[in-house]
Protein backbone atom coordinates (compact mmCIF):
# COMPACT_ATOMS: atom_id res chain seq x y z
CA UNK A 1 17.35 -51.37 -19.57
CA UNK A 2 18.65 -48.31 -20.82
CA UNK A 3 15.17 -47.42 -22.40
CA UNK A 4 13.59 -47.51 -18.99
CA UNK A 5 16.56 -45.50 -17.86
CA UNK A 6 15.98 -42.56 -20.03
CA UNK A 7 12.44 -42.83 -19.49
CA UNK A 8 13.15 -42.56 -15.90
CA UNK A 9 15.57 -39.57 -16.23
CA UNK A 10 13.08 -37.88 -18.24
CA UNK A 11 10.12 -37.93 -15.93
CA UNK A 12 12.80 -36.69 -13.16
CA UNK A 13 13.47 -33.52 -15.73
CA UNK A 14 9.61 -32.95 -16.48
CA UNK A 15 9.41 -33.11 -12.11
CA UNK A 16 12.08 -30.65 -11.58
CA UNK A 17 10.54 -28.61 -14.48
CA UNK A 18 7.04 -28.47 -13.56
CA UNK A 19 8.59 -27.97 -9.73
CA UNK A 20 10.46 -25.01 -11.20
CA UNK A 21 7.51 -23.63 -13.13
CA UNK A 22 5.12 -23.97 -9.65
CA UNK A 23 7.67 -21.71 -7.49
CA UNK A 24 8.51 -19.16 -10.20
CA UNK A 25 4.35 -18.57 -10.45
CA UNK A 26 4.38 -19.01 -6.51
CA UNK A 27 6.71 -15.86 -5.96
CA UNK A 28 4.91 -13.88 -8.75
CA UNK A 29 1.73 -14.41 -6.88
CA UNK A 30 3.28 -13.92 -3.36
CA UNK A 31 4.85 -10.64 -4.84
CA UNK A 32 1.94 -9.28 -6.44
CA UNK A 33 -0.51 -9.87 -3.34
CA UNK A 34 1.85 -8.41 -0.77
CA UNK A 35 2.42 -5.41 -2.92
CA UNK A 36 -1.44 -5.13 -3.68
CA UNK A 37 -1.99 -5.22 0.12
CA UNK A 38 0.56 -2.57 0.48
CA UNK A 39 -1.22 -0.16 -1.57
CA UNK A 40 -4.91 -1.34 0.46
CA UNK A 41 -4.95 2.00 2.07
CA UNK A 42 -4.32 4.07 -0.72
CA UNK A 43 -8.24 4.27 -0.96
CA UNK A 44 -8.29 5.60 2.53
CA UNK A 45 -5.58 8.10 2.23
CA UNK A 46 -7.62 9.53 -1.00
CA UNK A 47 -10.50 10.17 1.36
CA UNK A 48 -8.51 11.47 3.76
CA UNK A 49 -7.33 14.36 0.86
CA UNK A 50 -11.05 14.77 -0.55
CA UNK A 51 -11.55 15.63 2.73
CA UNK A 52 -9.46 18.52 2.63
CA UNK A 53 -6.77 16.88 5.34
CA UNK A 54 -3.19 16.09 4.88
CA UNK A 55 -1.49 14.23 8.21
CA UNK A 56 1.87 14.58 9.94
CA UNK A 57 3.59 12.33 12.06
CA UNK A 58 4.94 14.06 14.93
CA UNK A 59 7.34 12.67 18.12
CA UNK A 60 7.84 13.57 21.48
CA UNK A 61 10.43 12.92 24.44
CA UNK A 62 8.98 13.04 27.90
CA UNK A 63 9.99 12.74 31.37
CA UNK A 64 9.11 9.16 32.37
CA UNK A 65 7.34 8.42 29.28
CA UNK A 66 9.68 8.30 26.69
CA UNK A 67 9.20 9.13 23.35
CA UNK A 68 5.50 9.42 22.02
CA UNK A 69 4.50 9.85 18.56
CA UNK A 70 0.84 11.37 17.57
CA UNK A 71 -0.90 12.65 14.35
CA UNK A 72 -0.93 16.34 13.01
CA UNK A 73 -3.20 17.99 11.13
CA UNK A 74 -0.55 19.27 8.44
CA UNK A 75 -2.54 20.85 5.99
CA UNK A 76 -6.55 21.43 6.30
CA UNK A 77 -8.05 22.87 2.94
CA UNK A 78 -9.85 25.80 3.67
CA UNK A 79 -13.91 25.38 2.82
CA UNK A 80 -13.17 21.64 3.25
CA UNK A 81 -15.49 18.74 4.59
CA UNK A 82 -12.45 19.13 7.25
CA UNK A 83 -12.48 22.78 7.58
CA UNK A 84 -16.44 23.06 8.21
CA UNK A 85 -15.84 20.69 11.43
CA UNK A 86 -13.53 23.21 13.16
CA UNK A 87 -10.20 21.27 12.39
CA UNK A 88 -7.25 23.78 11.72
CA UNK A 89 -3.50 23.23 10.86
CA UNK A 90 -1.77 22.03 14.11
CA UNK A 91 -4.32 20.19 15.46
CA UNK A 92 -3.70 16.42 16.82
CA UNK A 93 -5.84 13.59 15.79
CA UNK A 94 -6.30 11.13 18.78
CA UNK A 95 -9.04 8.89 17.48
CA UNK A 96 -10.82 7.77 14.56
CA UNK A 97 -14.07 5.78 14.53
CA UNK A 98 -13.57 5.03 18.25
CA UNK A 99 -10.07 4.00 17.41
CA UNK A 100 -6.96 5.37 19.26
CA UNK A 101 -4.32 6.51 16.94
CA UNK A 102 -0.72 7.41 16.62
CA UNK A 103 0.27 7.46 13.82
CA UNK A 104 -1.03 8.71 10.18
CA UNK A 105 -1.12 4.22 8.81
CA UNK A 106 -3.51 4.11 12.33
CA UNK A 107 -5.64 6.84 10.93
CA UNK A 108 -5.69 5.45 7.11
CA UNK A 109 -6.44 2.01 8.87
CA UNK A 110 -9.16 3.32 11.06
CA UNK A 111 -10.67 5.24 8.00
CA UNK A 112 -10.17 1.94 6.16
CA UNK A 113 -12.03 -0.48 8.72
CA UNK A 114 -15.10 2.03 9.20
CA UNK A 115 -16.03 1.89 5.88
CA UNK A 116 -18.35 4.54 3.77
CA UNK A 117 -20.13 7.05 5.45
CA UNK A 118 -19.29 9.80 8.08
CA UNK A 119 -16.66 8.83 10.97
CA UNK A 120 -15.71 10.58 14.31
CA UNK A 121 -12.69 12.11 14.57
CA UNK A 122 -11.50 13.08 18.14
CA UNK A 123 -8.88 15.72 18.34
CA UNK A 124 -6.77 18.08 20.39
CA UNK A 125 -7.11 21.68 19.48
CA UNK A 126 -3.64 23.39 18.98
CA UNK A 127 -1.86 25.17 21.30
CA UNK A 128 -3.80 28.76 20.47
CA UNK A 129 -6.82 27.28 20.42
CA UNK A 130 -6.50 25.01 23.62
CA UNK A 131 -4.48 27.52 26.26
CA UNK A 132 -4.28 30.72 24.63
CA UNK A 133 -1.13 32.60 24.84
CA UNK A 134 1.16 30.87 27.20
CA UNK A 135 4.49 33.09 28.54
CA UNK A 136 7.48 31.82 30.07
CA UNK A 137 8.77 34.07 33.05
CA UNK A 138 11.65 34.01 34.95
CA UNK A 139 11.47 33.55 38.57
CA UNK A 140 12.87 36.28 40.57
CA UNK A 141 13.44 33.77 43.45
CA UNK A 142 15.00 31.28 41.74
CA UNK A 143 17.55 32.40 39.55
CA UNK A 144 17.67 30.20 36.14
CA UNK A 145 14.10 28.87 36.51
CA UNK A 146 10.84 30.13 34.71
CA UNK A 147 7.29 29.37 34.83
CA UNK A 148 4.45 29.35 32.52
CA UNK A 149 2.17 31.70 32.72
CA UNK A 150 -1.46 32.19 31.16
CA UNK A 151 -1.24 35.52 29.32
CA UNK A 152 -4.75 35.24 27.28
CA UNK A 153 -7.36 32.60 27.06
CA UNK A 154 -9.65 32.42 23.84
CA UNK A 155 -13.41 32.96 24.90
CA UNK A 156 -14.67 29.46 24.72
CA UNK A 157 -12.11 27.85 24.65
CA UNK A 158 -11.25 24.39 26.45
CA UNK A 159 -8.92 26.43 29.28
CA UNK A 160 -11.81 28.83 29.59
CA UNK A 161 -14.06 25.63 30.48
CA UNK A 162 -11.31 24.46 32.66
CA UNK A 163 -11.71 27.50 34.59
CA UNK A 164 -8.08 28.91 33.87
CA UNK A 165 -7.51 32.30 33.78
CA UNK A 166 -5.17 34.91 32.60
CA UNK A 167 -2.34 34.92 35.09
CA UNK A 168 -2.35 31.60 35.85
CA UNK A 169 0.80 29.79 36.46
CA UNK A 170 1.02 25.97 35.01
CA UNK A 171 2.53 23.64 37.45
CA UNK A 172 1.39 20.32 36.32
CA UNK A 173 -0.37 19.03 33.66
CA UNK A 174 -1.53 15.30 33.80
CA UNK A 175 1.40 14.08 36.17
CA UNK A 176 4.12 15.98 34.15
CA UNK A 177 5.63 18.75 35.42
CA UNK A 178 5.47 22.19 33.17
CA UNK A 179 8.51 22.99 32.46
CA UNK A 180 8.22 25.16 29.35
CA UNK A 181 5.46 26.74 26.63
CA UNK A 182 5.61 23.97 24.11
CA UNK A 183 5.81 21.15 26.87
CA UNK A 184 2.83 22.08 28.83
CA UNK A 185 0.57 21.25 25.24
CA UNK A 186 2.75 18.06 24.76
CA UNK A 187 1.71 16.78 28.30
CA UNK A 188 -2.12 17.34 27.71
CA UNK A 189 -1.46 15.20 24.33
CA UNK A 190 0.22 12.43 26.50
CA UNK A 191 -2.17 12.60 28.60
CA UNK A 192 -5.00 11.99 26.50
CA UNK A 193 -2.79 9.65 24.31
CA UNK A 194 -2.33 7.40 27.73
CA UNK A 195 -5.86 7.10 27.69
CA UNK A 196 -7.38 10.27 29.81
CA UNK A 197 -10.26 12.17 28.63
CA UNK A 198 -10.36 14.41 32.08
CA UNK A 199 -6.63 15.47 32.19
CA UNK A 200 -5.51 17.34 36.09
CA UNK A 201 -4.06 20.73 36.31
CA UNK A 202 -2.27 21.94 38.83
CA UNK A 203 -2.06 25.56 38.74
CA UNK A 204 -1.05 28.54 40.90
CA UNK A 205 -3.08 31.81 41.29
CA UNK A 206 -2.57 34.76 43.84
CA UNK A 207 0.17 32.62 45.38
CA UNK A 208 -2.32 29.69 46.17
CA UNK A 209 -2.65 26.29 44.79
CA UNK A 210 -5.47 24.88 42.94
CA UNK A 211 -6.36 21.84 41.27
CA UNK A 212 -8.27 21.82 37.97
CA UNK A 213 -10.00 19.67 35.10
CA UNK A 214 -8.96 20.16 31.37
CA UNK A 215 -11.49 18.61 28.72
CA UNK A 216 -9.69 19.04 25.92
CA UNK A 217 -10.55 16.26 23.27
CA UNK A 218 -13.13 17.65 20.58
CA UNK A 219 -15.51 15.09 18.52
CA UNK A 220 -17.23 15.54 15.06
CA UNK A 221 -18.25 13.46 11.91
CA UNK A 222 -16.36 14.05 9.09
CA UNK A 223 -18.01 12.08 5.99
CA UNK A 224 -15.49 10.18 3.87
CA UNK A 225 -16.05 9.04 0.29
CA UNK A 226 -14.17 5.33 -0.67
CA UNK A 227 -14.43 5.70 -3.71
CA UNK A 228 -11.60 2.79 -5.29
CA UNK A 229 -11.32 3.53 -9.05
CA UNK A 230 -11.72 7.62 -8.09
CA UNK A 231 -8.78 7.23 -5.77
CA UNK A 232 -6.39 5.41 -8.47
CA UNK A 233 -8.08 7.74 -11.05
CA UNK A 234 -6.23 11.00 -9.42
CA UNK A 235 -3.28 8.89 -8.35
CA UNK A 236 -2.68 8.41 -11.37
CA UNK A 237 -3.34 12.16 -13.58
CA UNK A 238 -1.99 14.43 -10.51
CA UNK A 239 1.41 15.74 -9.58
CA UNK A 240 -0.11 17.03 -6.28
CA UNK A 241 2.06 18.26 -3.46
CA UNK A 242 5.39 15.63 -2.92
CA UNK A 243 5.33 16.38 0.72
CA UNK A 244 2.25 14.25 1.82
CA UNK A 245 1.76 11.01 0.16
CA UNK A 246 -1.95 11.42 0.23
CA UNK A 247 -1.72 14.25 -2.11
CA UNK A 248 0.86 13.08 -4.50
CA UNK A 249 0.55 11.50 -7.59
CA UNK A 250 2.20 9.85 -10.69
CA UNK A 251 1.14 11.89 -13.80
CA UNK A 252 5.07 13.88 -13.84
CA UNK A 253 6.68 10.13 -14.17
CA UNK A 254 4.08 8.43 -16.41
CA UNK A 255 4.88 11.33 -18.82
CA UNK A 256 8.25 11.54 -18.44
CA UNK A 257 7.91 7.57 -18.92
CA UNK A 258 5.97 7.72 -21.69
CA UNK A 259 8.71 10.24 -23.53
CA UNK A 260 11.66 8.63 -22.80
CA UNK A 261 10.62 5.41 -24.55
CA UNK A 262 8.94 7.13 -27.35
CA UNK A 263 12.10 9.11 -27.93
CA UNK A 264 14.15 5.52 -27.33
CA UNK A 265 11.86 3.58 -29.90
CA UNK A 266 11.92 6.39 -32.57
CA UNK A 267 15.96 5.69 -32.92
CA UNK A 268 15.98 1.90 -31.75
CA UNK A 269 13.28 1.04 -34.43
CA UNK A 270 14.89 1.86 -37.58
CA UNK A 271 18.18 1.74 -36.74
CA UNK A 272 17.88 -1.96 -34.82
CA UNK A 273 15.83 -3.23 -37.83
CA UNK A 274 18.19 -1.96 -39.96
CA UNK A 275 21.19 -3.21 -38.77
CA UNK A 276 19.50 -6.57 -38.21
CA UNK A 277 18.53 -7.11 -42.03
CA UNK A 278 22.08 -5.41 -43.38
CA UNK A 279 24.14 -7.95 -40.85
CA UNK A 280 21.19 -10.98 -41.79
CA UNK A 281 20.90 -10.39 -45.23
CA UNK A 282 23.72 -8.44 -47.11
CA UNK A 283 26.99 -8.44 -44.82
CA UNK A 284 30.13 -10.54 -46.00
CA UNK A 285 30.72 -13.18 -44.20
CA UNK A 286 33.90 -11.66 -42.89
CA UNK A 287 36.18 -11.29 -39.72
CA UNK A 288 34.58 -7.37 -39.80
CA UNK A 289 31.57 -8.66 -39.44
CA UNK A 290 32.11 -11.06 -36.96
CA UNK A 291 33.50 -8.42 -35.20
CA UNK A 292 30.48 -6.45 -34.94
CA UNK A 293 28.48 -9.51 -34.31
CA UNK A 294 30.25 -10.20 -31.06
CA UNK A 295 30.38 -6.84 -30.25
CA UNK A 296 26.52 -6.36 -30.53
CA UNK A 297 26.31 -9.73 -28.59
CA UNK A 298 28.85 -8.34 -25.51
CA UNK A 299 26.76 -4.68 -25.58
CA UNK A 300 23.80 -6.58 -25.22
CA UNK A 301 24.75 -7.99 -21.97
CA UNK A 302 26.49 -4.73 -20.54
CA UNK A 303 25.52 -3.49 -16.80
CA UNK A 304 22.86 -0.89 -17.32
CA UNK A 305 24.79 1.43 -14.66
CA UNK A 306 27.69 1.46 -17.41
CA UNK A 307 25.40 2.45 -20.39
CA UNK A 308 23.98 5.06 -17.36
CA UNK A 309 27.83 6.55 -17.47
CA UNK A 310 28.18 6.62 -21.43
CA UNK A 311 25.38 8.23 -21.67
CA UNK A 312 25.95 11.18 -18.75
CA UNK A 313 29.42 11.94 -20.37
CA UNK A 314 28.12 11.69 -23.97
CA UNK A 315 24.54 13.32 -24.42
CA UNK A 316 24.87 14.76 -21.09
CA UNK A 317 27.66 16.60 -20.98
CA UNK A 318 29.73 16.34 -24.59
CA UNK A 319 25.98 17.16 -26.44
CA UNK A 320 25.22 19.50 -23.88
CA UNK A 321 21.54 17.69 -23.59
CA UNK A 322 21.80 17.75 -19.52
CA UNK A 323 19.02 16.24 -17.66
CA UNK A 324 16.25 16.55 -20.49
CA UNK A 325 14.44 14.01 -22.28
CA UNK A 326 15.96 13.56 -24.63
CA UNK A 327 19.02 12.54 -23.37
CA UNK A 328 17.12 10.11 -21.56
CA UNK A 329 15.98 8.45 -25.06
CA UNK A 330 19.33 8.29 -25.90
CA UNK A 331 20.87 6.76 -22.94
CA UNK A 332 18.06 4.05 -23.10
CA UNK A 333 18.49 3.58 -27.24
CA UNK A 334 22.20 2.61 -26.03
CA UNK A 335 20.93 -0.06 -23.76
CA UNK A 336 17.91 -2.05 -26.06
CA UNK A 337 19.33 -1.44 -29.71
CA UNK A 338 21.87 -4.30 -29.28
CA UNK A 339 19.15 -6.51 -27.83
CA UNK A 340 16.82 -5.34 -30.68
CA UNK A 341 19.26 -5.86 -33.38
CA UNK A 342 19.88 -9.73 -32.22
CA UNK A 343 16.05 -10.26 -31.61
CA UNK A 344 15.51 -8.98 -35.59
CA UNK A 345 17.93 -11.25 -36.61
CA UNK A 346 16.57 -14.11 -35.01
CA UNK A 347 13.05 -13.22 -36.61
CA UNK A 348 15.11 -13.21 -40.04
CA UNK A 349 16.34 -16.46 -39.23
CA UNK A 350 13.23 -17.77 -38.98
CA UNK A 351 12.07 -17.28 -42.48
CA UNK A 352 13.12 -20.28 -44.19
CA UNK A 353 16.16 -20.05 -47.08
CA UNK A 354 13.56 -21.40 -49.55
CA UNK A 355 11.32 -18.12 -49.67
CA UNK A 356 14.25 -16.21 -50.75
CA UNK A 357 15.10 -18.21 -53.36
CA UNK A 358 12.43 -18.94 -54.61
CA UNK A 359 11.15 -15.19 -55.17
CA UNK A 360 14.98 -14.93 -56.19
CA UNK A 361 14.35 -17.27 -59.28
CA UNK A 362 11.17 -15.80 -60.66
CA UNK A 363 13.68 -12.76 -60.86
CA UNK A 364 13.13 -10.65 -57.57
CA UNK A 365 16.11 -8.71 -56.72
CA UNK A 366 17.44 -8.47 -53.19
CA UNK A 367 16.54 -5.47 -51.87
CA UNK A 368 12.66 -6.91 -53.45
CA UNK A 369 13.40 -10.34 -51.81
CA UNK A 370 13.82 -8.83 -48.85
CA UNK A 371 10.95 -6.02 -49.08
CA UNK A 372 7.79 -8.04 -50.31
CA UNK A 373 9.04 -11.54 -49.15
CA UNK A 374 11.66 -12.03 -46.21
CA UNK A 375 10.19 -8.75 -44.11
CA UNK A 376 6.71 -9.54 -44.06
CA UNK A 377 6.91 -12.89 -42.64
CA UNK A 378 9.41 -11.82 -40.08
CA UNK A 379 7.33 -8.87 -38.37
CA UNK A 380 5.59 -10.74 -36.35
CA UNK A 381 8.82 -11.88 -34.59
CA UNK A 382 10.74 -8.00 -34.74
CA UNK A 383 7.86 -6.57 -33.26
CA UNK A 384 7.37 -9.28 -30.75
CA UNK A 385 11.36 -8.46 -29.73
CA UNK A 386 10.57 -4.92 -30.09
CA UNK A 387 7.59 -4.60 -27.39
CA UNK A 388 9.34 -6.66 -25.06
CA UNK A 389 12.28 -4.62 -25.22
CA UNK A 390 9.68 -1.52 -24.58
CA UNK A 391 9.01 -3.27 -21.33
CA UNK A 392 12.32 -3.47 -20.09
CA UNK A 393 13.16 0.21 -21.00
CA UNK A 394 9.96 0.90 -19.00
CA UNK A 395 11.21 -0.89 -15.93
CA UNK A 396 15.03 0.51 -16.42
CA UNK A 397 16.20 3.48 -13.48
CA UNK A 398 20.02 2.74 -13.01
CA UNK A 399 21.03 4.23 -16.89
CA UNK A 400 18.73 7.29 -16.09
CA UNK A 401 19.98 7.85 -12.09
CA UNK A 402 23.68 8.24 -12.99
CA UNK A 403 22.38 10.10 -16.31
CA UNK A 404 21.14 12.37 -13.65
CA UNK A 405 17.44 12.72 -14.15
CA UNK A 406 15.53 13.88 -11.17
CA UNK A 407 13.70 11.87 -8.66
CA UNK A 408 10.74 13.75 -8.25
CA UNK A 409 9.51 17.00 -10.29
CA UNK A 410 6.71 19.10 -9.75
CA UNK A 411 5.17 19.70 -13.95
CA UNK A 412 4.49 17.27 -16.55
CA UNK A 413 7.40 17.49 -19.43
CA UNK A 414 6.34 19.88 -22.22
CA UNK A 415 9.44 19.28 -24.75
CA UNK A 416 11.97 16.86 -24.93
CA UNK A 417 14.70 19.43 -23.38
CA UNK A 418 12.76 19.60 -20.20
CA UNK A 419 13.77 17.76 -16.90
CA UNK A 420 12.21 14.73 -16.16
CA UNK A 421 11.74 11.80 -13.74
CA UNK A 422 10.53 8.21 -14.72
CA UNK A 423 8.28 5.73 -12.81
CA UNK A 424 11.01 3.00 -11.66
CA UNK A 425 12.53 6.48 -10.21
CA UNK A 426 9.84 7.57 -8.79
CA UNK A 427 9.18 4.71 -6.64
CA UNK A 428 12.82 4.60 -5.41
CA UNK A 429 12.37 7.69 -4.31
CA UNK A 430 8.59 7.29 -2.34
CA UNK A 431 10.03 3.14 -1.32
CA UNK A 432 13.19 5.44 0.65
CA UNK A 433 11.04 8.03 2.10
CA UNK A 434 10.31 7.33 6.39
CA UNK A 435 6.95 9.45 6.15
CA UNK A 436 4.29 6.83 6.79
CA UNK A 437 2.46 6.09 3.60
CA UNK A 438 5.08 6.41 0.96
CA UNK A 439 5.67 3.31 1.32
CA UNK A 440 1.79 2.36 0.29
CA UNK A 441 1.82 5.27 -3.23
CA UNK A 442 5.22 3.40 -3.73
CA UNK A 443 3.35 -0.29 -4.48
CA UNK A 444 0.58 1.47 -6.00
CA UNK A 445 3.21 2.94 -8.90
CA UNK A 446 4.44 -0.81 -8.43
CA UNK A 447 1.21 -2.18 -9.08
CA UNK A 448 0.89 0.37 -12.69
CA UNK A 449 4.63 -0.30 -13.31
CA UNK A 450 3.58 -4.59 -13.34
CA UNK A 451 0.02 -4.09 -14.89
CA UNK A 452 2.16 -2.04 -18.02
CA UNK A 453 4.63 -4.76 -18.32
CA UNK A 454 1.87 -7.69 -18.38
CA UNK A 455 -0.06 -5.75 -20.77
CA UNK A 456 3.33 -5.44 -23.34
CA UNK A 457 4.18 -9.11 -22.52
CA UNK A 458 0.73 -10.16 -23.50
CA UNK A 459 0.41 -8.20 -26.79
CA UNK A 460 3.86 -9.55 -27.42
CA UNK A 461 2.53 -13.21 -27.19
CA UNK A 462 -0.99 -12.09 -29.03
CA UNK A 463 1.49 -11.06 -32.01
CA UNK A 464 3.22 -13.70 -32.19
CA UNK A 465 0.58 -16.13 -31.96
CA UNK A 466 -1.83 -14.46 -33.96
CA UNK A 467 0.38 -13.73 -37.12
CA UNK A 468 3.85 -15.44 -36.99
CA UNK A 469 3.81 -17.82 -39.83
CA UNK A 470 4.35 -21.45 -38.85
CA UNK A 471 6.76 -23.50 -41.30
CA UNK A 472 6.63 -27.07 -42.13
């Protein structure tokens, strides 16, 4: 009876564990896809900046309407694929591919969906190229009103088509009323954004009424180049400019990254393997160090935000380090040398008692015991602790945010008393951005930020299971 009752309480265990087992590796799959499809349009946005364009979301409040959003034309490289088209700074992007859009994830989309190969963008001109030079002036009649008037009017431009000329007053555009320089322009936009391609005028010339026709949507093929492993190649090795996530990159917080640990594992190393074999291996078995023992143990679970604080009023401020690198090393060393310390001692543990004394009697001494003997067949273990406490100082941003170190800088760290900015901080800062397409760089640093930890977690299982030493 109480042999089938165990056997029965174990299978429930083994259920709950393989249940547990299924949903952890359910949410790491759930969380990888969804970020992966996050960054799906970073391909498209890389285009977009080979292209020579950089997009701006822009927002509108109109009478009737409400508010409208539509795309800019932020940036346009000069001698660009863009540039060669006629596209300028200022000018709104309506359609892509055949595709209405409003805003710049619309435009990456439409990019996205058409594929390789040339697409049609359909734009607005800006206001200089559209109208010309547009005046208010006040009306002598009506005290406290103006009206828009026509000053100049490019030669071929759309208002020249339109049959506008210099002098004329805008009363309506579309079925908004002009009521000022800028609006007039943001009522052609509606108007086309509402699905027009002929948009009315109502105008007033010589004191008469007319009614006219504006054309003002343009249409060319820019060519745009997916190229996947090209677009994740410059995401990667560019700072580019932090204002347009098409344009940024991640080579400022891989270095800094890439700094910080190597300053963190050139003082954890020695000084947690160290420790580890003097506590292990030589220590009295005292209340001192006991002591230290449960102080290493109680460090090793402090909040990182605390170690964050020692480390802004020690290397920070008491060292005078500041915001450099180097102080960043530091602040981390704080945070993984108690957890490499206990995982070196649990490595040292591992070597059975009956090596030591065995090279003990043929007349080793300690220090030799230890050297040729005890160290050897514990390295495996040590650096299996060690990598895996890499990866969490990789993924670490609390300790470094209250150190102080910068969310975002604009050069690669050349010494380790420069300012810096790391990778987990980098994506808080993109992941709290509003700008469409942060939010897309901010999964692809995700995506590096996971593919660096799976890589450290699976050399860390390679080493162990390739040369730890199996006792029987």
């Amino acid at each position: 009876m109480r042999r089938s009752w165990r056997k029965g309480l174990g299978n429930a265990f083994g259920v709950l564990a393989t249940s547990g087992l299924l949903l952890a590796l359910l949410a790491l799959g759930t969380m990888i896809a969804t970020t992966a499809l996050q960054a799906g349009k970073l391909t498209a946005m890389d285009a977009m900046a080979q292209a020579g364009l950089a997009l701006s979301l822009r927002s509108v409040d109109l009478p009737g309407l409400g508010f409208l959003s539509y795309v800019v034309a932020a940036q346009v490289d000069a001698n660009s694929a863009a540039a060669q088209v006629g596209l300028s700074q200022g000018d709104v992007i309506v359609a892509v591919g055949g595709r209405p859009v409003g805003r710049p994830n619309e435009v990456w989309g439409a990019v996205k969906a058409r594929g390789e190969g040339p697409a049609t963008i359909a734009w607005i001109p800006k206001p200089e190229k559209l109208w010309g030079r547009l005046q208010a002036v006040a009306r002598p009649e009506r005290a406290g009103e103006f009206c828009v008037t026509l000053t100049s009017i490019p030669a071929g431009s759309k208002a020249q088509e339109a049959g506008l000329q210099p002098g004329d007053v805008l009363i309506s555009v579309g079925d908004l009323p002009v009521t000022g320089t800028r609006q007039a322009w943001e009522a052609v936009v509606a108007a086309v954004r509402s699905g027009l391609e002929e948009v009315p005028l109502e105008i007033e010339r010589e004191g008469k009424r007319l009614k006219l026709s504006l054309h003002p949507v343009q249409r060319t093929e820019i060519p745009f180049q997916l190229d996947f492993f090209g677009a994740w190649w410059r995401f990667l090795t560019r700072i580019g400019d932090p204002r347009y996530p098409e344009r940024t990159g991640l080579l400022s917080a891989l270095v800094g990254s890439l700094l910080v640990v190597g300053v963190m594992a050139l003082f954890v190393f020695p000084l947690g393997v160290g420790a580890a074999v003097y506590l292990e291996e030589y220590a009295p078995k005292n209340w001192f160090t006991e002591a230290v023992q449960i102080l290493i143990a109680n460090l090793a679970g402090m909040p990182s935000a605390v170690v964050g604080i020692f480390g802004l009023e020690i290397f920070a401020r008491s060292w005078g380090l500041g915001r450099s690198v180097f102080a960043g090393g530091l602040t981390l060393a704080l945070l993984i040398l108690p957890q490499t310390i206990i995982a070196t001692r649990e490595a040292l543990r591992a070597v059975p008692r009956w090596v030591r004394e065995a090279a003990a009697s043929l007349g080793a001494t300690p220090w030799q015991v230890v050297r040729f003997h005890v160290l050897p067949y514990a390295l495996p273990g040590i650096f299996t602790g060690f990598i895996l406490a890499l990866a969490r100082a990789l993924g670490e941003a609390a300790p470094l945010l209250l150190l102080g170190a910068f969310l975002y800088v604009t050069f690669v760290p050349k010494s380790l008393m420069d300012s810096f900015t790391i990778v987990p901080l980098q994506i808080f800062d993109w992941a709290t951005k509003p700008q469409d397409g942060f939010s897309c760089v901010a999964a692809a640093a995700i995506i590096v930020l996971i593919i660096t930890h799976l890589a450290l977690n699976s050399l860390a299982i390679f080493l162990r299971n390739r040369y730890q030493r199996r006792w029987t």
